[in-house]
N, C-alpha and C. Protein backbone atom coordinates (compact mmCIF):
# COMPACT_ATOMS: atom_id res chain seq x y z
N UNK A 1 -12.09 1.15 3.10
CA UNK A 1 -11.29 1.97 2.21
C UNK A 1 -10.25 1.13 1.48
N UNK A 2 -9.39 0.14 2.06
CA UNK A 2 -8.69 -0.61 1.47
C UNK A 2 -9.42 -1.90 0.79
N UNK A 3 -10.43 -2.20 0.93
CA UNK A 3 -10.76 -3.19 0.20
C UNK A 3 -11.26 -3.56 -1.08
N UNK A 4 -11.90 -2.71 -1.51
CA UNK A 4 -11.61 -2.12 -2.84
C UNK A 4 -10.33 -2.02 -3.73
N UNK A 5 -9.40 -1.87 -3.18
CA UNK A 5 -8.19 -1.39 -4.00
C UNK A 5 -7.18 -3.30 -3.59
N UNK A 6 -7.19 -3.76 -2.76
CA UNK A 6 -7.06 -4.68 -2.54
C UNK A 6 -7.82 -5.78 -3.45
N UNK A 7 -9.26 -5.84 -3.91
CA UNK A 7 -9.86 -6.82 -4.56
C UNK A 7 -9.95 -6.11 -5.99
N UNK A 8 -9.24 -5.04 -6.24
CA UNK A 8 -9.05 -4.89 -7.72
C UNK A 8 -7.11 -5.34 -8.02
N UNK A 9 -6.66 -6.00 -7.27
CA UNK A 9 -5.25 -6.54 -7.40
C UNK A 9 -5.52 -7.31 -8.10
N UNK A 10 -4.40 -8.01 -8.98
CA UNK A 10 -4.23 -9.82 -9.45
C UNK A 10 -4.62 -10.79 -8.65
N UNK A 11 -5.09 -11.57 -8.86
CA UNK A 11 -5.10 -12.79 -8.11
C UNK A 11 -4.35 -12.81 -7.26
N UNK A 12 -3.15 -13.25 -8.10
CA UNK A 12 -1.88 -13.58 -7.08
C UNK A 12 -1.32 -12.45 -6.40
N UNK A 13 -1.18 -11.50 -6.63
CA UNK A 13 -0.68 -10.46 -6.04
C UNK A 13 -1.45 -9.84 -4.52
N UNK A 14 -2.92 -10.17 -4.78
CA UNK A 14 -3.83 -10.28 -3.56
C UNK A 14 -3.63 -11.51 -2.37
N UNK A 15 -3.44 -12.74 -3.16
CA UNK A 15 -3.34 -13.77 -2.31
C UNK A 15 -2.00 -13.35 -1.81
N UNK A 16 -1.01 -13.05 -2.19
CA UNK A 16 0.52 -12.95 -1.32
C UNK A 16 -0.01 -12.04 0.16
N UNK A 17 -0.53 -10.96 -0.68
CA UNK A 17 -1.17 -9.60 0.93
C UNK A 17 -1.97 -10.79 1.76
N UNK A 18 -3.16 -11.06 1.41
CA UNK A 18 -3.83 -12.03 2.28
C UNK A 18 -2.75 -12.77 3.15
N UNK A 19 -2.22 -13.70 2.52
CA UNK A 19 -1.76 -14.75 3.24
C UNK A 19 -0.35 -13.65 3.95
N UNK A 20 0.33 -13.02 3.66
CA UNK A 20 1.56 -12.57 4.47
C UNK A 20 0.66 -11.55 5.23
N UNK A 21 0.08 -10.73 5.22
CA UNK A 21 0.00 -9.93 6.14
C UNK A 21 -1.31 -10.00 6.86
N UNK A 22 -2.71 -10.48 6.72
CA UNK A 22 -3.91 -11.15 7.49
C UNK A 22 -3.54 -12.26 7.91
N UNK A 23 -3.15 -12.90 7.33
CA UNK A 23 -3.08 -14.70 7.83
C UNK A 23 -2.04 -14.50 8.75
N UNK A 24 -0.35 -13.31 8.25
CA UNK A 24 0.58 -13.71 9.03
C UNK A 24 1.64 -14.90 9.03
N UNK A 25 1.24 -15.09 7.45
CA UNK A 25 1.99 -16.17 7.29
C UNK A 25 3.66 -15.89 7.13
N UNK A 26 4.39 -16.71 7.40
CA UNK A 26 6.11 -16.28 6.53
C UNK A 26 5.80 -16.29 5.09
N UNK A 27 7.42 -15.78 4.41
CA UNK A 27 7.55 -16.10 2.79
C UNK A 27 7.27 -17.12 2.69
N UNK A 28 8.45 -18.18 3.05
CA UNK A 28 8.24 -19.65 2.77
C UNK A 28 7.00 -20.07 3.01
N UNK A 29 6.23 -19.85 3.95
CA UNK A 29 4.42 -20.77 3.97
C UNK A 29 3.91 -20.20 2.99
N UNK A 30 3.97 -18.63 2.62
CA UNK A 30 3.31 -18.32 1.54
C UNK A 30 3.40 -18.99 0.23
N UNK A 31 5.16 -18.97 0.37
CA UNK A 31 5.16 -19.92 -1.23
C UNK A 31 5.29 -21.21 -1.38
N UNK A 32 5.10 -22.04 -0.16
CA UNK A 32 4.60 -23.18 -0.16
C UNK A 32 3.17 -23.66 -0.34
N UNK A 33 2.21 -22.50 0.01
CA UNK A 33 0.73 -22.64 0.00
C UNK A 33 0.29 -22.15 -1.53
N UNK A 34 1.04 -20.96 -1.81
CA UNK A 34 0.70 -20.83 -3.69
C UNK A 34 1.34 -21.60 -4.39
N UNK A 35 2.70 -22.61 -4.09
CA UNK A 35 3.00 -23.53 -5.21
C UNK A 35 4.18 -22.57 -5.64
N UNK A 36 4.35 -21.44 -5.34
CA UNK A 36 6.02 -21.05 -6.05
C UNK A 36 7.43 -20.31 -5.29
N UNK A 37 7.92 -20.30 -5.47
CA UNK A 37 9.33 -19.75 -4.87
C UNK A 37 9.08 -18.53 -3.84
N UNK A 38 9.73 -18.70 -2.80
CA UNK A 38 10.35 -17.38 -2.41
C UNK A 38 10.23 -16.09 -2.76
N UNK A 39 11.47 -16.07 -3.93
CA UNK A 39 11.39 -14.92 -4.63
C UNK A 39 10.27 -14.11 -5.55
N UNK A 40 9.22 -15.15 -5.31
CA UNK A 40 8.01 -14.84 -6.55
C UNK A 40 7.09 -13.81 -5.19
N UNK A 41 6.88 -14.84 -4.08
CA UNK A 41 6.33 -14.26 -2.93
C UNK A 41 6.83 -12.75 -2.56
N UNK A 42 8.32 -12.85 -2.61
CA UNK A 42 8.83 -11.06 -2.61
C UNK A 42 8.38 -9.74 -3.47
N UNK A 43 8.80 -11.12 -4.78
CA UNK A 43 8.09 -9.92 -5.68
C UNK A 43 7.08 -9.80 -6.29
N UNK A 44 6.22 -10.29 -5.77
CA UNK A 44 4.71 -10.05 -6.01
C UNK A 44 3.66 -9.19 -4.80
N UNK A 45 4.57 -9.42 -3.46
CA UNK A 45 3.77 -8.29 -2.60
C UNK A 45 4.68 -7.01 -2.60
N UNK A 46 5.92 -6.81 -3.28
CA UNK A 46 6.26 -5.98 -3.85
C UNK A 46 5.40 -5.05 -4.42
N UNK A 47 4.76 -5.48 -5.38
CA UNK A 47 4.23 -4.72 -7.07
C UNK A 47 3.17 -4.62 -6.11
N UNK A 48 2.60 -5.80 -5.46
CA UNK A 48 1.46 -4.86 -4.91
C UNK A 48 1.51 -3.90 -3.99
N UNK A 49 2.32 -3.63 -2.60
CA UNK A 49 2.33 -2.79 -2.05
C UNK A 49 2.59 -1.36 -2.89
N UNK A 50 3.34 -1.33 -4.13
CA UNK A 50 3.74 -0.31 -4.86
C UNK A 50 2.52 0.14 -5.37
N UNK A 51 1.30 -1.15 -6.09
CA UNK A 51 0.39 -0.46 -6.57
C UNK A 51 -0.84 0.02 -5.66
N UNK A 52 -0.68 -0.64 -4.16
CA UNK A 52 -1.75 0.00 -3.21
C UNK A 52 -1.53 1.44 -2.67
N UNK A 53 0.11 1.91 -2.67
CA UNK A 53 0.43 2.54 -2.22
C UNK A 53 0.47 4.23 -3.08
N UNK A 54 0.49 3.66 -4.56
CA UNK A 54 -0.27 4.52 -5.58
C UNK A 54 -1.79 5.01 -5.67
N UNK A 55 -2.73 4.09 -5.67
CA UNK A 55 -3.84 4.11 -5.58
C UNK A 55 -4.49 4.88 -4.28
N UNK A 56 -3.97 4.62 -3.18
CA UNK A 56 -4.28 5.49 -2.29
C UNK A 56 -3.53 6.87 -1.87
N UNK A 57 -2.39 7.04 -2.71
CA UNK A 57 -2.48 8.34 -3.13
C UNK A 57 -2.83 9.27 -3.71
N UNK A 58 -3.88 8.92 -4.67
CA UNK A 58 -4.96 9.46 -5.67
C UNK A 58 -6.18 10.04 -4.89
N UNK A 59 -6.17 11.08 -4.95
CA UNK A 59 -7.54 11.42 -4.42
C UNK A 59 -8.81 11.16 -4.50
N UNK A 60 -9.63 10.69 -3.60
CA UNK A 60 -10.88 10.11 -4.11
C UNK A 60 -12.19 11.35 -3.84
N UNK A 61 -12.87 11.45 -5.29
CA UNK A 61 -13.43 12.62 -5.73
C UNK A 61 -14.42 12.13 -4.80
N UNK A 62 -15.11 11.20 -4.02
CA UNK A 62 -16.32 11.16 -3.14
C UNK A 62 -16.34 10.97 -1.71
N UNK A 63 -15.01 11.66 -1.62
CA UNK A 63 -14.45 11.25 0.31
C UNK A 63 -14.94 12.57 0.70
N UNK A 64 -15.56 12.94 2.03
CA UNK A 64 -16.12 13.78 2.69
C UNK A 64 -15.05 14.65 3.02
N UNK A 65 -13.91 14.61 3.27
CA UNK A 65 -12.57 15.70 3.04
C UNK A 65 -12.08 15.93 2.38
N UNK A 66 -12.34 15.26 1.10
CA UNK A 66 -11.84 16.26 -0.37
C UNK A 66 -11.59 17.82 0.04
N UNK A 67 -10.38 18.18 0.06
CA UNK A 67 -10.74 19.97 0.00
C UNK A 67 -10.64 20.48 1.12
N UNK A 68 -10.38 19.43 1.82
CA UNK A 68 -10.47 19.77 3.22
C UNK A 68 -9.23 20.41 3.79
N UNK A 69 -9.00 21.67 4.50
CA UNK A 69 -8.16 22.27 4.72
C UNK A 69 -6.53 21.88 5.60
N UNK A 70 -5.17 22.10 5.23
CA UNK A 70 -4.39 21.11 5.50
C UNK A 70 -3.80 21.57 6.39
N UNK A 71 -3.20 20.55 7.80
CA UNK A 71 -2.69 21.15 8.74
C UNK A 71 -1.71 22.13 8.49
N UNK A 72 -1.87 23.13 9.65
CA UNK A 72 -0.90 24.54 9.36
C UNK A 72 0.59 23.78 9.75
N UNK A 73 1.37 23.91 8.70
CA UNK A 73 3.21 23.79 9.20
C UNK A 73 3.58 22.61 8.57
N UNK A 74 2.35 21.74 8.02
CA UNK A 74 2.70 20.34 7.16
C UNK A 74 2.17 20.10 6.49
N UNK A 75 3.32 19.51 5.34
CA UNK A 75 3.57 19.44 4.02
C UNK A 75 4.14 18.15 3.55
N UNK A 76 3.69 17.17 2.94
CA UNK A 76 4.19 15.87 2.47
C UNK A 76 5.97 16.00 2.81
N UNK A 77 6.66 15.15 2.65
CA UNK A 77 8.03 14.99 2.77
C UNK A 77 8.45 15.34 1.23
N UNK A 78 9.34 16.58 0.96
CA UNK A 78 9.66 16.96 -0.23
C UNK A 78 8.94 17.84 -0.64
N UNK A 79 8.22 18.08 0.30
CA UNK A 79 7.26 19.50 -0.51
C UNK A 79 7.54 20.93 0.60
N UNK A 80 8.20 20.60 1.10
CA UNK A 80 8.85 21.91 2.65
C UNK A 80 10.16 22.00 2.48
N UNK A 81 10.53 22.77 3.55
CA UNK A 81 11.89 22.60 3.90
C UNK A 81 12.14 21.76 5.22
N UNK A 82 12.41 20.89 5.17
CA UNK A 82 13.03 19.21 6.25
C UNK A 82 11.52 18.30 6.05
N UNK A 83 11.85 17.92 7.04
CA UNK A 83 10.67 16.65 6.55
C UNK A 83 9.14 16.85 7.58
N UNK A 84 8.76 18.44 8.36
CA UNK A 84 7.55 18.52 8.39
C UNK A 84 7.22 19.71 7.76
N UNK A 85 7.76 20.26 6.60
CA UNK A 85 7.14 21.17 5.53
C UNK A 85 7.68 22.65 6.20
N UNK A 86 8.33 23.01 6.82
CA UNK A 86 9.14 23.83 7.11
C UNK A 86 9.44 24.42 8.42
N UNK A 87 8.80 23.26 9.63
CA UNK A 87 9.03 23.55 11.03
C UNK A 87 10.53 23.38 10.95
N UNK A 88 10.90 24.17 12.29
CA UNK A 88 12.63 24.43 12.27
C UNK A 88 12.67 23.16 13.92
C-alpha cells in the first residue's frame, strides 16, 4: 500500500524516507550520504511525509472497504465532539 505512493515521490525526497527511516540512518548520515546539509534532510522528509500523508488520505476507488461501514461512536479528530467523535 505504501509503496506506490513512496516510488511516485522525488528522487530526493524518497531517498531521505529510505535512508532515515528503513536504513535508520541519523540526519547527519543522511546528509552526508546525499551530499547536502542538515537542513535540506529536514526539509525534504518534511514535504514528503506531508505529501504521503495526503495521498493516503484520499480514498482509493479499488480498496475492498471502500464504503465500508464506520465504527459506531468514531469520527476523525474534528469531525465530533472531543477527539473520539462524541464519546463523553
Amino acid at each position: 500500500m505504501l509503496t506506490p505512493h513512496l516510488a511516485a515521490l522525488p528522487a530526493r525526497q524518497r531517498a531521505v524516507l529510505v535512508l532515515r527511516y528503513y536504513e535508520d540512518l541519523s540526519e547527519a548520515q543522511t546528509a552526508q550520504l546525499l551530499g547536502c546539509s542538515v537542513g535540506t534532510v529536514k526539509s525534504q522528509a518534511h514535504r514528503a511525509l506531508g505529501t504521503l500523508r495526503e495521498r493516503l488520505r484520499e480514498p482509493d476507488p479499488g480498496a475492498a472497504d471502500a464504503g465500508a461501514t464506520p465504527i459506531p461512536g468514531w469520527a476523525p479528530v474534528g469531525e465530533g465532539e472531543g477527539e473520539r467523535g462524541g464519546r463523553s
